[in-house]
N, C-alpha and C. Protein backbone atom coordinates (compact mmCIF):
# COMPACT_ATOMS: atom_id res chain seq x y z
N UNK A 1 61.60 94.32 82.47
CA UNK A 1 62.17 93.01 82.67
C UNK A 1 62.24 92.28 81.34
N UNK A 2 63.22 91.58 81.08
CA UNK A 2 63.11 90.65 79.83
C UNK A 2 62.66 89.56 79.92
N UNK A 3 62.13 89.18 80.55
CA UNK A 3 60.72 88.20 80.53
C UNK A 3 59.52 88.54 79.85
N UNK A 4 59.04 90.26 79.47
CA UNK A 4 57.80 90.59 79.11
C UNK A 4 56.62 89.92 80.26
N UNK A 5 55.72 89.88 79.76
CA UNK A 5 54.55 89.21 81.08
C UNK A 5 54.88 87.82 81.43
N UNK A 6 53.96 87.55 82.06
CA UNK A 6 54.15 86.14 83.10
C UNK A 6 53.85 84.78 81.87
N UNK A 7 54.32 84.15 81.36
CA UNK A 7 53.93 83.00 80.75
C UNK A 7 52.10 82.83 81.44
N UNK A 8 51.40 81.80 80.42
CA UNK A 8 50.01 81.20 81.65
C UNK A 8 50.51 80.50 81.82
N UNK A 9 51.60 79.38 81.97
CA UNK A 9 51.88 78.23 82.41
C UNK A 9 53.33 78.84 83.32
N UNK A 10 53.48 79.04 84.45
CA UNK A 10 54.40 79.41 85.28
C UNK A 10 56.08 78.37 84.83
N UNK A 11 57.06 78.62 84.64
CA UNK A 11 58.35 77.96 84.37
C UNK A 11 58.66 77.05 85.16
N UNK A 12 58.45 77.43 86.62
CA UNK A 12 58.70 76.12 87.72
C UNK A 12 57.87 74.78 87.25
N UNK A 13 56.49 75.10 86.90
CA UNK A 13 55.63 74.40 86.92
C UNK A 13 55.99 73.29 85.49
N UNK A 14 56.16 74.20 84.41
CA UNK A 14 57.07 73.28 83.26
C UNK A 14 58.09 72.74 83.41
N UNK A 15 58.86 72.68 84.32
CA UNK A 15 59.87 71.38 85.10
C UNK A 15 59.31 70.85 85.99
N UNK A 16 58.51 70.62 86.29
CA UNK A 16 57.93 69.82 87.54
C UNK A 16 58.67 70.10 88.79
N UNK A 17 58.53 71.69 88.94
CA UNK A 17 59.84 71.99 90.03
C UNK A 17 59.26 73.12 90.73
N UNK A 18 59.87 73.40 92.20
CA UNK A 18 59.29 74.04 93.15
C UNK A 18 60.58 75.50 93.05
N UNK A 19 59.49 76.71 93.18
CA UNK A 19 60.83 77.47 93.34
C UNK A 19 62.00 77.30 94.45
N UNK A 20 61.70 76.92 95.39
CA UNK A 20 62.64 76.32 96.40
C UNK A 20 63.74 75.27 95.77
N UNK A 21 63.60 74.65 95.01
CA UNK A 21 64.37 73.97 93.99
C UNK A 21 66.21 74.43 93.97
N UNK A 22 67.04 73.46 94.64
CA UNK A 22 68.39 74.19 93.58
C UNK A 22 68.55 74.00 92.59
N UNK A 23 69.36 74.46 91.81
CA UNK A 23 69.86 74.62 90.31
C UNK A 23 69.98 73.37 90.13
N UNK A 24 70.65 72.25 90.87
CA UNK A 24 70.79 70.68 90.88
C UNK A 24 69.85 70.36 90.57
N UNK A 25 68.71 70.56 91.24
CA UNK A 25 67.78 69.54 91.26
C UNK A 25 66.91 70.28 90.16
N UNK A 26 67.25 71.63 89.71
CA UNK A 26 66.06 71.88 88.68
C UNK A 26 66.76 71.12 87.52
N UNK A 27 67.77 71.19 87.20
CA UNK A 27 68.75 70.63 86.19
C UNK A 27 68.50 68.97 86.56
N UNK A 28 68.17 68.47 87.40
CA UNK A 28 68.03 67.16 87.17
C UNK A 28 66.79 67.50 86.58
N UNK A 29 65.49 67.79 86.89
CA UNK A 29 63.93 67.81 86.60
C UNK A 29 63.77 68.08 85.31
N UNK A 30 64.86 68.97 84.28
CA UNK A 30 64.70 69.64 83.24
C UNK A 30 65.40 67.93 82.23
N UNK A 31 66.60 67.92 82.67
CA UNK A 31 67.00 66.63 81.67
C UNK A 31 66.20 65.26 82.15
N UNK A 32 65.50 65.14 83.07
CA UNK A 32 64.26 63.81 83.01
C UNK A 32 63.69 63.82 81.52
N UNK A 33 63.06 65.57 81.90
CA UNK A 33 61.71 66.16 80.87
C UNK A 33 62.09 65.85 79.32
N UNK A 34 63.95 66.51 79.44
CA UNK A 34 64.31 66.31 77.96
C UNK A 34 64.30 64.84 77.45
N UNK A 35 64.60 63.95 78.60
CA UNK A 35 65.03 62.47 78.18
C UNK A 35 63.36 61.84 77.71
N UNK A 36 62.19 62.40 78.39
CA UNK A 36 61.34 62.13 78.32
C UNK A 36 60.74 62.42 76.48
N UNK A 37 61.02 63.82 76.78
CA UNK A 37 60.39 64.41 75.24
C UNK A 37 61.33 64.18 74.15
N UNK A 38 62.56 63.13 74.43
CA UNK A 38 63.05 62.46 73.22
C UNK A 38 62.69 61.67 72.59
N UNK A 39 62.23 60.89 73.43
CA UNK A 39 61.31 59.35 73.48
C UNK A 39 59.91 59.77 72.40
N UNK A 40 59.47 60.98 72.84
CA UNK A 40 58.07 61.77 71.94
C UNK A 40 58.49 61.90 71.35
N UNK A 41 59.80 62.40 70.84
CA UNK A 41 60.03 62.97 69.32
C UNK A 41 60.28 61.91 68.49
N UNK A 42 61.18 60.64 68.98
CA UNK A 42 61.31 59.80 68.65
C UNK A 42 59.75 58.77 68.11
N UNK A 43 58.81 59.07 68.89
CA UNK A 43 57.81 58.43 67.92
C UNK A 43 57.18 59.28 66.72
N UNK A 44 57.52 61.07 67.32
CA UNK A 44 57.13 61.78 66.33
C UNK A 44 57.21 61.67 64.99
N UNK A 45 58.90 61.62 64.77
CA UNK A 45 59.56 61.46 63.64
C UNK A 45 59.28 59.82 63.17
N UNK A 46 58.91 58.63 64.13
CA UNK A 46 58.21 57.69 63.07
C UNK A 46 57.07 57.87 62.53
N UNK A 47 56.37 58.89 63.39
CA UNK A 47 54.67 58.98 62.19
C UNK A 47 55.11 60.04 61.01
N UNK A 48 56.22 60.68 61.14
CA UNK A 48 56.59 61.73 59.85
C UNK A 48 57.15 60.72 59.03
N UNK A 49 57.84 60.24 59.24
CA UNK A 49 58.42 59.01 58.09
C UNK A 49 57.29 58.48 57.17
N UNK A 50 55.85 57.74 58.45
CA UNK A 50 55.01 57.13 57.71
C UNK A 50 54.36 58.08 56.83
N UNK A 51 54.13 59.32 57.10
CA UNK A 51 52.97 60.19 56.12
C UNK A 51 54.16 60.28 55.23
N UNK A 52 55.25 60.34 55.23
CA UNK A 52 56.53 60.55 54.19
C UNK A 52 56.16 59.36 52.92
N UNK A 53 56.26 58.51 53.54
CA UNK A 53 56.19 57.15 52.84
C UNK A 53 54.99 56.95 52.33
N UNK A 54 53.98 57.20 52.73
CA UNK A 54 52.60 57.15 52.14
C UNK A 54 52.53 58.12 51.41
N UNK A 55 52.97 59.59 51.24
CA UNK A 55 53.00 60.34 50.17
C UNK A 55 53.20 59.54 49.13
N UNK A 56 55.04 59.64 49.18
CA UNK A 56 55.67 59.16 48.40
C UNK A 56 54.93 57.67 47.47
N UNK A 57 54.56 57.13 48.01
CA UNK A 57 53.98 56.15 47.27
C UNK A 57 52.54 56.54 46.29
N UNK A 58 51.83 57.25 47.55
CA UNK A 58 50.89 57.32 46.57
C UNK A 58 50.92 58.05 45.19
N UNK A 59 52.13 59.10 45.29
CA UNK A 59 52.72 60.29 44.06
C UNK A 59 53.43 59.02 43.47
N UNK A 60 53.95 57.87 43.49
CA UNK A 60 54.54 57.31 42.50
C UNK A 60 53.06 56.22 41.56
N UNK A 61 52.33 56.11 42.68
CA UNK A 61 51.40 54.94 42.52
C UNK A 61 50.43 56.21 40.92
N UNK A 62 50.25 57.36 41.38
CA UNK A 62 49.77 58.61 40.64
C UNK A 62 50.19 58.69 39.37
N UNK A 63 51.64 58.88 39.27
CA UNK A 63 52.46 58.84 38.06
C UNK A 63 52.82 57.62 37.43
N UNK A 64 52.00 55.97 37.91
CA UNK A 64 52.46 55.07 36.94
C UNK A 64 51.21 54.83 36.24
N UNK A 65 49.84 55.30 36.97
CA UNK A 65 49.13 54.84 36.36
C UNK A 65 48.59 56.20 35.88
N UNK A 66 48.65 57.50 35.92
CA UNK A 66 48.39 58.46 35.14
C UNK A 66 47.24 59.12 35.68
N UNK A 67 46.86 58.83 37.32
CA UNK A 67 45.78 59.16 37.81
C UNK A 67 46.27 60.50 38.41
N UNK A 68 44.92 61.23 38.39
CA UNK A 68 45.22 63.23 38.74
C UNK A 68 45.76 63.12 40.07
N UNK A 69 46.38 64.05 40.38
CA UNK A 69 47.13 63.86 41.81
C UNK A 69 46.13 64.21 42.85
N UNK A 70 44.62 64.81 42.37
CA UNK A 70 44.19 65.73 43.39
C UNK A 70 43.34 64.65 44.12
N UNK A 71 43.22 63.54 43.75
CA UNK A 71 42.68 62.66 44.66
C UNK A 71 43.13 62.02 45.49
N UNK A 72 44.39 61.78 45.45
CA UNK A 72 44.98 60.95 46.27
C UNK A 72 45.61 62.28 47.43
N UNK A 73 45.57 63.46 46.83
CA UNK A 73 45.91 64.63 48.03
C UNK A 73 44.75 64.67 48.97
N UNK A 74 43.67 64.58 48.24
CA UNK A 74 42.33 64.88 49.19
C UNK A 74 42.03 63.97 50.44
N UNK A 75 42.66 62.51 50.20
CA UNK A 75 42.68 60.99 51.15
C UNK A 75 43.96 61.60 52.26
N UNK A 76 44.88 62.07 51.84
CA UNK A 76 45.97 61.91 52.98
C UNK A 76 45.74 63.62 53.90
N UNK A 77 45.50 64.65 53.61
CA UNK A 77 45.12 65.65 53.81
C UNK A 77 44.80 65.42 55.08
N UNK A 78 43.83 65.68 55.61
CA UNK A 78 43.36 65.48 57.06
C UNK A 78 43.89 64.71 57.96
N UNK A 79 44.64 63.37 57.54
CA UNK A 79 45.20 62.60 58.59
C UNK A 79 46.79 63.24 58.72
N UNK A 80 46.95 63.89 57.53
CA UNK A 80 48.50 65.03 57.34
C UNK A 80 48.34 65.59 58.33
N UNK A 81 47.39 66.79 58.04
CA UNK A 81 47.13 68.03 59.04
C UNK A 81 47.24 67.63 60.77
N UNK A 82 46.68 66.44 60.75
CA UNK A 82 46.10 66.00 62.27
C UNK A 82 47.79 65.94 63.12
N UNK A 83 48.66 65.37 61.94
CA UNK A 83 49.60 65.30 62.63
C UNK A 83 50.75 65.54 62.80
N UNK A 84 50.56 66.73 61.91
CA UNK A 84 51.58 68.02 61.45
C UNK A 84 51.34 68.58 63.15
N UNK A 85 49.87 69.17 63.34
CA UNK A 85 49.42 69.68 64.39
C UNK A 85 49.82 69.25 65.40
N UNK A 86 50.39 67.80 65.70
CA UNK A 86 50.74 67.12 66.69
C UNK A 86 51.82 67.29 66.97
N UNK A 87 52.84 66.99 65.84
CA UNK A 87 54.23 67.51 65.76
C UNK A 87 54.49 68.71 66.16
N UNK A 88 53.67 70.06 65.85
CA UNK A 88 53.52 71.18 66.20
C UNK A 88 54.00 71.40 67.39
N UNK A 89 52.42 70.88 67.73
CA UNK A 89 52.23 71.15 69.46
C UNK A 89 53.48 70.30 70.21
N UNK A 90 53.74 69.51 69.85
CA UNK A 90 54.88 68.50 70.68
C UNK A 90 56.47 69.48 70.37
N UNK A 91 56.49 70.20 69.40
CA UNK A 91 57.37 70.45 69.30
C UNK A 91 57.57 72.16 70.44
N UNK A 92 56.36 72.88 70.04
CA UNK A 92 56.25 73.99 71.02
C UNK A 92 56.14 73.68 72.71
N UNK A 93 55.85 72.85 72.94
CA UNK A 93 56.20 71.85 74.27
C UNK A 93 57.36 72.21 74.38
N UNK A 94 58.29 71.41 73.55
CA UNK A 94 60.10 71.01 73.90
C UNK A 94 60.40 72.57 73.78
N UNK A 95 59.87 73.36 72.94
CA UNK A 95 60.46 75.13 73.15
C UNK A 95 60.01 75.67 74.22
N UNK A 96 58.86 75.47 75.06
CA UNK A 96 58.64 75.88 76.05
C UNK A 96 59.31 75.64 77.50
N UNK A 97 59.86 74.09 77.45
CA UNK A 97 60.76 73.47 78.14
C UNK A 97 61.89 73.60 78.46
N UNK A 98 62.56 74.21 77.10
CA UNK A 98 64.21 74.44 76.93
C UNK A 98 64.37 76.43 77.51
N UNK A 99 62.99 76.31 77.29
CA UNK A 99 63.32 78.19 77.73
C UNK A 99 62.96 78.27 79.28
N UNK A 100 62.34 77.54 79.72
CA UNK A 100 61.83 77.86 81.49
C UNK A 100 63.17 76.93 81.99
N UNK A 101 63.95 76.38 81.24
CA UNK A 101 65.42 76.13 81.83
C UNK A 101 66.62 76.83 81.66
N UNK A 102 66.60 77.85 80.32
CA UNK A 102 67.10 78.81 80.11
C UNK A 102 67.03 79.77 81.20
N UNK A 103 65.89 80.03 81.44
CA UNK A 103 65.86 80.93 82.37
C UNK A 103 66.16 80.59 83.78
N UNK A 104 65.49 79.52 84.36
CA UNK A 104 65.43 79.13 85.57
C UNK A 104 67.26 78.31 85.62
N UNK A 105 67.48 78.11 84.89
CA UNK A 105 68.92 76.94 84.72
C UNK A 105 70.05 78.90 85.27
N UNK A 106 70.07 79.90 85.24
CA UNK A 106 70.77 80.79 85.31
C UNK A 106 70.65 81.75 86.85
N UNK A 107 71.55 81.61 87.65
CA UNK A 107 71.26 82.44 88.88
C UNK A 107 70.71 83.50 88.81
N UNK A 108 71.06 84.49 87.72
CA UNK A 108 70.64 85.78 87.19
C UNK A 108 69.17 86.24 87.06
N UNK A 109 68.88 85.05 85.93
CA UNK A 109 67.73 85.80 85.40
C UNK A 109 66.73 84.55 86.41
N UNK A 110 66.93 83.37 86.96
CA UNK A 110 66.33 83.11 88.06
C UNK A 110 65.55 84.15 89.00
N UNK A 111 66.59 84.53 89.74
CA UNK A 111 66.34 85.71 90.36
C UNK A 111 65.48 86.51 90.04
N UNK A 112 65.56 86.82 88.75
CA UNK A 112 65.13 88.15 88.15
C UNK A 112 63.23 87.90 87.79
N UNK A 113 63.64 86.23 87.60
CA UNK A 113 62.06 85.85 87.16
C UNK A 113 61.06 85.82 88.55
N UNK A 114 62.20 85.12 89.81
CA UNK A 114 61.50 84.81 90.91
C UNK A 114 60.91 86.34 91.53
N UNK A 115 61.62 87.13 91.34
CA UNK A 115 60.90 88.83 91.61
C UNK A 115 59.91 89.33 90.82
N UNK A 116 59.64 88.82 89.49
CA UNK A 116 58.86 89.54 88.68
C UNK A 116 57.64 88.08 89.38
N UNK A 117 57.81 87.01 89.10
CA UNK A 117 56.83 86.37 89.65
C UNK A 117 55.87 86.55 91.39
N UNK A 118 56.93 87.03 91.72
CA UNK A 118 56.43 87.36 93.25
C UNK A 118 55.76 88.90 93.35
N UNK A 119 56.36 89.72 92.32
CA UNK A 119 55.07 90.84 92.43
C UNK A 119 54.16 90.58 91.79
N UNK A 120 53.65 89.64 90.59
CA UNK A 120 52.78 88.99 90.18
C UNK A 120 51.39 88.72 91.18
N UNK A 121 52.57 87.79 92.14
CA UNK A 121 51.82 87.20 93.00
C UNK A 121 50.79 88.36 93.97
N UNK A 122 51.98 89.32 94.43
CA UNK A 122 51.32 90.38 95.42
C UNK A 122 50.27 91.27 94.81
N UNK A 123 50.31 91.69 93.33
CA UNK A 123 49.53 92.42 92.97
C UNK A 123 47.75 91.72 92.82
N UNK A 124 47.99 90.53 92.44
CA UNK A 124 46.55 89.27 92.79
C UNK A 124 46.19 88.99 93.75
N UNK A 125 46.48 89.57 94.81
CA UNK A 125 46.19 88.88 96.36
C UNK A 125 46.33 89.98 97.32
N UNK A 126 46.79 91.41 96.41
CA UNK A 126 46.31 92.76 97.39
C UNK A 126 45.08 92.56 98.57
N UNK A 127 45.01 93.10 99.74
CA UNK A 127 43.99 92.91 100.95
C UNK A 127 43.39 93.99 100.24
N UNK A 128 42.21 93.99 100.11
CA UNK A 128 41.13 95.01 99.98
C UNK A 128 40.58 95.12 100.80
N UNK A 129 40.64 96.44 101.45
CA UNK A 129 39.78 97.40 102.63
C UNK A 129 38.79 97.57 102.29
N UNK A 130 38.13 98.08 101.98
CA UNK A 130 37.09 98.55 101.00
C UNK A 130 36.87 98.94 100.24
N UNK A 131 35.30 98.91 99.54
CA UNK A 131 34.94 99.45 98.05
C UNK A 131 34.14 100.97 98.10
N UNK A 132 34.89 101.40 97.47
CA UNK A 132 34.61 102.60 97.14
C UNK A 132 34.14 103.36 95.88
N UNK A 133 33.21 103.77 95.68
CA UNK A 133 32.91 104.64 94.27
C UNK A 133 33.48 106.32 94.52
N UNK A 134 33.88 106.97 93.53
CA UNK A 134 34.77 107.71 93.20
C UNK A 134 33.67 108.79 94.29
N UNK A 135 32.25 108.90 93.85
CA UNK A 135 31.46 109.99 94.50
C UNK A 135 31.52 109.95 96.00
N UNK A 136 32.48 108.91 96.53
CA UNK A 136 32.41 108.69 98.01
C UNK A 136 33.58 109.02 98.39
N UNK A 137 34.81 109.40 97.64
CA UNK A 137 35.43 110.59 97.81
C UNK A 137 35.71 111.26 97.60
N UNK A 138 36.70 112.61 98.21
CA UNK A 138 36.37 114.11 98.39
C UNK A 138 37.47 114.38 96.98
N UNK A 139 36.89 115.57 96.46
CA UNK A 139 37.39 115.87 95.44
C UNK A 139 38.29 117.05 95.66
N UNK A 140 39.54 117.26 95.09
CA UNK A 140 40.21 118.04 95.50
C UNK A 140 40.64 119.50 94.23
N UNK A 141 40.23 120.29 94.12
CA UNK A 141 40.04 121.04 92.45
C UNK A 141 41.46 121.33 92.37
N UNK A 142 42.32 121.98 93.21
CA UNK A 142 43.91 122.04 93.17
C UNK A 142 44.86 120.95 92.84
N UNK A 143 44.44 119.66 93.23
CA UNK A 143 45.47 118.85 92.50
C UNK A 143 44.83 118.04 91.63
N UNK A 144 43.32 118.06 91.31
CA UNK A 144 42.57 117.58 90.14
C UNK A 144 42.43 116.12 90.66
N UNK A 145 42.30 115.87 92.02
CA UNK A 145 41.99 114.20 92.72
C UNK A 145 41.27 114.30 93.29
N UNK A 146 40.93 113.08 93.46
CA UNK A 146 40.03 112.41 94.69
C UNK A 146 40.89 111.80 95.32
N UNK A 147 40.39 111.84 96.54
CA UNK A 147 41.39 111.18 98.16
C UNK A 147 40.05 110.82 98.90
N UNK A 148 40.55 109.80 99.76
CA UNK A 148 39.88 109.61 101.05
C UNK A 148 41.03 109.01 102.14
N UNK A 149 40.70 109.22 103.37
CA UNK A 149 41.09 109.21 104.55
C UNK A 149 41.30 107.61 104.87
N UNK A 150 42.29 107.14 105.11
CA UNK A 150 43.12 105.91 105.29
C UNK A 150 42.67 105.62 106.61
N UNK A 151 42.05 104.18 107.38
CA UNK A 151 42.26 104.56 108.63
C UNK A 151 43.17 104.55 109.50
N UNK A 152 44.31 104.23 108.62
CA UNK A 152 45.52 104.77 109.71
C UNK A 152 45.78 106.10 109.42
N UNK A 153 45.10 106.82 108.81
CA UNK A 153 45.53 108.10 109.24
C UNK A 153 46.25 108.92 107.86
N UNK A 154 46.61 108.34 106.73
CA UNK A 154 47.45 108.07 105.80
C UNK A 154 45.95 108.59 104.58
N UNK A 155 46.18 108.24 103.28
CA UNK A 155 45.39 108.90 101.97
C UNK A 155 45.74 108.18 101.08
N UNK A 156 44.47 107.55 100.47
CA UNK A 156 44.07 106.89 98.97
C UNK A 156 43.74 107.94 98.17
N UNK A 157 44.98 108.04 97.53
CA UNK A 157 44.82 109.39 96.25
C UNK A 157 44.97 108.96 94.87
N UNK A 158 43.50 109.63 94.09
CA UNK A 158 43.89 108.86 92.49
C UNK A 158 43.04 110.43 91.90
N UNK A 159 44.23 110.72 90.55
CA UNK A 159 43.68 111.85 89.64
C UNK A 159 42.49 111.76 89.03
N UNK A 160 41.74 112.75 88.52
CA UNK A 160 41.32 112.58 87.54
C UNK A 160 41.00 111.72 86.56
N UNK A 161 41.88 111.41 85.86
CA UNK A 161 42.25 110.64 84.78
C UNK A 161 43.08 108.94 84.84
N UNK A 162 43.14 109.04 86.20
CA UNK A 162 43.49 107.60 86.89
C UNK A 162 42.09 106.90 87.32
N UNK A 163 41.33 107.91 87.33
CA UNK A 163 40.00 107.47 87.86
C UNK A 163 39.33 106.88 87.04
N UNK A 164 39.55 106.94 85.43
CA UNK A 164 39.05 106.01 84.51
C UNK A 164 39.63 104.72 84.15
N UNK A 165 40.71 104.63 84.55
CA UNK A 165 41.80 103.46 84.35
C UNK A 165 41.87 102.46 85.77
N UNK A 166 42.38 103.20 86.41
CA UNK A 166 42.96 102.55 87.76
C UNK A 166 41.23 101.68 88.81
N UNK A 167 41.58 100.45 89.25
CA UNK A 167 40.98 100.31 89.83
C UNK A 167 41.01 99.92 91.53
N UNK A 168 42.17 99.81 91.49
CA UNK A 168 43.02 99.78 93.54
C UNK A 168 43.33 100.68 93.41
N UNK A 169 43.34 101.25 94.44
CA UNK A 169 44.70 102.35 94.88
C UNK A 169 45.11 102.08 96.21
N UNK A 170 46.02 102.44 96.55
CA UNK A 170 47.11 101.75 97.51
C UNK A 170 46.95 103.60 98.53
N UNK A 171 46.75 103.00 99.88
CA UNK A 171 46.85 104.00 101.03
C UNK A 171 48.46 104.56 100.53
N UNK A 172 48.72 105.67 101.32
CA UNK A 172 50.34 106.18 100.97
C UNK A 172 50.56 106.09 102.52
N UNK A 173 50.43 105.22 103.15
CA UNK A 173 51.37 105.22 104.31
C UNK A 173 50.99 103.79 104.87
N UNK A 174 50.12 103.44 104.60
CA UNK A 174 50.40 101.48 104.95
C UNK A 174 49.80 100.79 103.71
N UNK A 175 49.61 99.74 104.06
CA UNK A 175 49.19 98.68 102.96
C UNK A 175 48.12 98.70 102.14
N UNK A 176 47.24 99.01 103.16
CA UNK A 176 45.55 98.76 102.98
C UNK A 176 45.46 99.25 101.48
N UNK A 177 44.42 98.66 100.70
CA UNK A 177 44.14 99.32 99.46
C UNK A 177 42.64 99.01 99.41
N UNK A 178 41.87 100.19 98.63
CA UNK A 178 40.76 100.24 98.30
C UNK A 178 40.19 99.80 96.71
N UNK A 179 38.91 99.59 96.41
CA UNK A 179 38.78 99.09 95.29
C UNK A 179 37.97 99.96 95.16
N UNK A 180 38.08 100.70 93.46
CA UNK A 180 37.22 101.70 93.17
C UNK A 180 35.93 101.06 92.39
N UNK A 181 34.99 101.29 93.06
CA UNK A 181 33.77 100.72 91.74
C UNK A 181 33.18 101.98 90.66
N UNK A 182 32.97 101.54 89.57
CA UNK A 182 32.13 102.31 88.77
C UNK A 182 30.77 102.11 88.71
């Protein structure tokens, strides 16, 4: 999928929007957000002005009176950083915003996200039948597995070498899945 993994912050949830949502109404929820995070940028870019302006002065205030620059760098430094960082983060916000509308704003990859999100969902909320350690089932030397008996009748089968990795395995004829302990 071209999504790669699940964001931690789900896309619906960064529009303030329900997947049930139409495209209308996510497209209204998304340009609130933008109208909102203009208003932020808009104060953003006045605290960049001010550290602008307070540079600037203090590098002229530096060069009239012949004082080393490294002191007056050492005073603005930290209150810089604090809000470079701010700008940062405010700004990776508005990229996070414009892409969960990218995506979600498109029938296509909508779709495409609402399926990858929904096996998400199913693979976290599998029913576990029971727990099982590997010595509690039967080992099979011909196909190099362990199985045990489903109680519908059906087989939880994991190799060898799945047996160090894998920790569900899924019955092959209904739902039920078991959890392997080590």
């Amino acid at each position: 999928m071209a999504f790669g993994e699940l964001p931690k912050e789900d896309w619906y949830s960064l529009l303030n929007a329900e997947p049930s949502d139409s495209l209308t109404e996510l497209k209204r929820k998304y340009q609130k957000l933008v109208l909102l995070k203009m208003a932020v940028w808009q104060d953003t870019c006045t605290l960049m002005l001010k550290i602008y302006v307070n540079v600037s002065l203090t590098l002229r205030d530096v060069h009239l009176n012949a004082h080393p620059i490294e002191h007056c760098a050492v005073e603005t430094d930290a209150a810089d950083l604090k809000i470079c960082a701010h700008v940062e983060a405010r700004m990776q916000r508005f990229i996070e915003i414009d892409r969960a509308w990218k995506i979600l704003g498109n029938e296509e990859t909508k779709k495409e996200y609402d399926l990858q999100r929904r096996e998400h969902e199913l693979t976290q909320e599998l029913p576990v039948d029971a727990q099982v350690s590997l010595q509690d089932m039967a080992w099979n030397c011909n196909d190099q597995s362990y199985s045990l008996i489903c109680r519908c009748g059906g087989n939880y089968t994991i190799s060898r070498n799945e047996g160090e990795d894998v920790s569900l395995v899924c019955c092959d004829t209904c739902s039920l899945v078991i959890e392997i302990l080590r």
